[in-house]
C-alpha atoms as a PDB file:
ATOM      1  CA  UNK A   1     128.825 151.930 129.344  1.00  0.00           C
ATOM      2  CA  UNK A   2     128.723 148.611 127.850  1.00  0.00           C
ATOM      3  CA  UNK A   3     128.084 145.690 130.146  1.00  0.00           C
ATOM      4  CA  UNK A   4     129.071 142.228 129.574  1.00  0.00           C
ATOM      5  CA  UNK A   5     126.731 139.821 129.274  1.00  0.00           C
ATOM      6  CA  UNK A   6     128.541 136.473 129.541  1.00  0.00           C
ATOM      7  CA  UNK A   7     130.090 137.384 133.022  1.00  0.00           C
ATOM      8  CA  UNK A   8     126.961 138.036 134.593  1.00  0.00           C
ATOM      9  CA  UNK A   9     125.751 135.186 137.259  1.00  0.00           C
ATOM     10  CA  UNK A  10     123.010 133.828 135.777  1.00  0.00           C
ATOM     11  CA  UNK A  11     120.074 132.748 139.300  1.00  0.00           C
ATOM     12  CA  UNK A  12     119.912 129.274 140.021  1.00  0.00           C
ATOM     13  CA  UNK A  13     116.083 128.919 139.079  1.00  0.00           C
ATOM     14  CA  UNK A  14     116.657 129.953 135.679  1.00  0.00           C
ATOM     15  CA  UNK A  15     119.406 127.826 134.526  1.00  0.00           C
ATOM     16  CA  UNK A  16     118.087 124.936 132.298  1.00  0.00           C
ATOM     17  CA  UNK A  17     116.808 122.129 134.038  1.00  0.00           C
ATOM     18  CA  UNK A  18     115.712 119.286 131.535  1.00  0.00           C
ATOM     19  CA  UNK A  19     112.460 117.942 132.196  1.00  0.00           C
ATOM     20  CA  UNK A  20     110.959 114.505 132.324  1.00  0.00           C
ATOM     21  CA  UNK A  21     109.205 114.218 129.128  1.00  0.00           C
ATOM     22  CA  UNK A  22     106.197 112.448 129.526  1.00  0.00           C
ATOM     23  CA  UNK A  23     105.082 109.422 126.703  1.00  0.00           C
ATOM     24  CA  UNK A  24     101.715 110.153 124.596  1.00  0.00           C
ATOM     25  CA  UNK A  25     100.476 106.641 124.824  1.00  0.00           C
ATOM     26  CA  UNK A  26      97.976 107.713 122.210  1.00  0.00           C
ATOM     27  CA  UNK A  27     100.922 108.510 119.716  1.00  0.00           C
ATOM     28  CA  UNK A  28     103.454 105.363 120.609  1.00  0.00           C
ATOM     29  CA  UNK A  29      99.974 102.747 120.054  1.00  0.00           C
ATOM     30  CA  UNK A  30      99.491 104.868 116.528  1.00  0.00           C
ATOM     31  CA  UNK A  31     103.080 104.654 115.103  1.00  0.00           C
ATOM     32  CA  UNK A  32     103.007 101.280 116.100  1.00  0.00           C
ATOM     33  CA  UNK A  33      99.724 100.477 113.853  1.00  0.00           C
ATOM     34  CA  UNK A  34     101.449 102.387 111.147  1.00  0.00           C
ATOM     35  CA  UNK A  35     104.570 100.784 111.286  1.00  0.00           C
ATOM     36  CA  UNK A  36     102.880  97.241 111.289  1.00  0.00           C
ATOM     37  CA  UNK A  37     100.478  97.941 108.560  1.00  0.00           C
ATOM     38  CA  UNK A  38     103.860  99.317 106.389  1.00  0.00           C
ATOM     39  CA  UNK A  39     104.860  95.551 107.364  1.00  0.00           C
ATOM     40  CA  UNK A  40     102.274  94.261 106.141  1.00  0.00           C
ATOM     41  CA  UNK A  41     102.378  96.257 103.021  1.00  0.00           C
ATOM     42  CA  UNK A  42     105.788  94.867 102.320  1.00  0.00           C
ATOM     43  CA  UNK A  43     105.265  90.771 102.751  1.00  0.00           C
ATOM     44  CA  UNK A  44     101.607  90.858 101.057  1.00  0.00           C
ATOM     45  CA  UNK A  45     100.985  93.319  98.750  1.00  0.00           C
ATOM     46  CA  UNK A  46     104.990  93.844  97.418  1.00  0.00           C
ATOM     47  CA  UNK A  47     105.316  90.366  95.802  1.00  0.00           C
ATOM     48  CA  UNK A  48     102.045  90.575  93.856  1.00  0.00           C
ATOM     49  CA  UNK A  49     103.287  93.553  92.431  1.00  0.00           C
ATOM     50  CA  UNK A  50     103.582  93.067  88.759  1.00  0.00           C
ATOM     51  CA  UNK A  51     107.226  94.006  87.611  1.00  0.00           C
ATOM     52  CA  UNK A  52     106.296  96.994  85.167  1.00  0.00           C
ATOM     53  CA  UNK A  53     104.445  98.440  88.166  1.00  0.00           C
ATOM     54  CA  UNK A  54     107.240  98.066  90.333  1.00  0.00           C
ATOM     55  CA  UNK A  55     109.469  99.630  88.010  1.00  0.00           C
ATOM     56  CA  UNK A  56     107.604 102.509  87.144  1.00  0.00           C
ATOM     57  CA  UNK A  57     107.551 102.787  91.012  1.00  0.00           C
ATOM     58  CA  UNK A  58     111.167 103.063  91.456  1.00  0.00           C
ATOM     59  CA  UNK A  59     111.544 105.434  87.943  1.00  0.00           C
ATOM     60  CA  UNK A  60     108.768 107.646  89.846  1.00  0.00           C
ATOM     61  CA  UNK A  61     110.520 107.913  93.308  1.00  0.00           C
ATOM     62  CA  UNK A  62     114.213 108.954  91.564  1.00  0.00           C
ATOM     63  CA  UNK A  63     111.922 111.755  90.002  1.00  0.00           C
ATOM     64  CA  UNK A  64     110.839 113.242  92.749  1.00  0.00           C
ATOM     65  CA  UNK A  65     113.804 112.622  94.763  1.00  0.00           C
ATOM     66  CA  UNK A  66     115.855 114.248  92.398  1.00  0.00           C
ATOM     67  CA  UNK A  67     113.362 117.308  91.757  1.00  0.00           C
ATOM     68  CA  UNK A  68     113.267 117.992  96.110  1.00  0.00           C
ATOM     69  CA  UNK A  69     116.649 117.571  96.233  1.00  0.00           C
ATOM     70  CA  UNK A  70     118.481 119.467  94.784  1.00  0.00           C
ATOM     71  CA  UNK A  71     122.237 119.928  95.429  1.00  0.00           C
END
């Protein structure tokens, strides 16, 4: 006796509701430090990079990028 699954009525209370998600203020002030420090990072401390260390830089990131990525 096989019975089939998909035709039986599933109850009300267990069909998927979705949920109010609540916000982690915590997390959202966090990312946002983060995030602003990256800032930062870009206008004050890129464009006193020396060239040969930016290079080596962007020689260093195709590296691994190519060595976790593999197609």
């Amino acid at each position: 006796m096989t019975t089939n699954v998909a035709a039986e009525e599933v109850p009300e209370s267990k069909t998927a509701t979705p949920e109010k998600q609540q916000i982690i203020w915590r997390n959202v002030v966090l990312l946002t430090v983060i995030h602003l420090l990256a800032l930062y990072a870009a206008f004050a401390v890129v464009p006193r990079m020396k060239l040969v260390t930016f290079i080596w830089s962007r020689w260093r990131l195709v590296i691994l990028l190519r060595t976790y990525t593999s197609v």
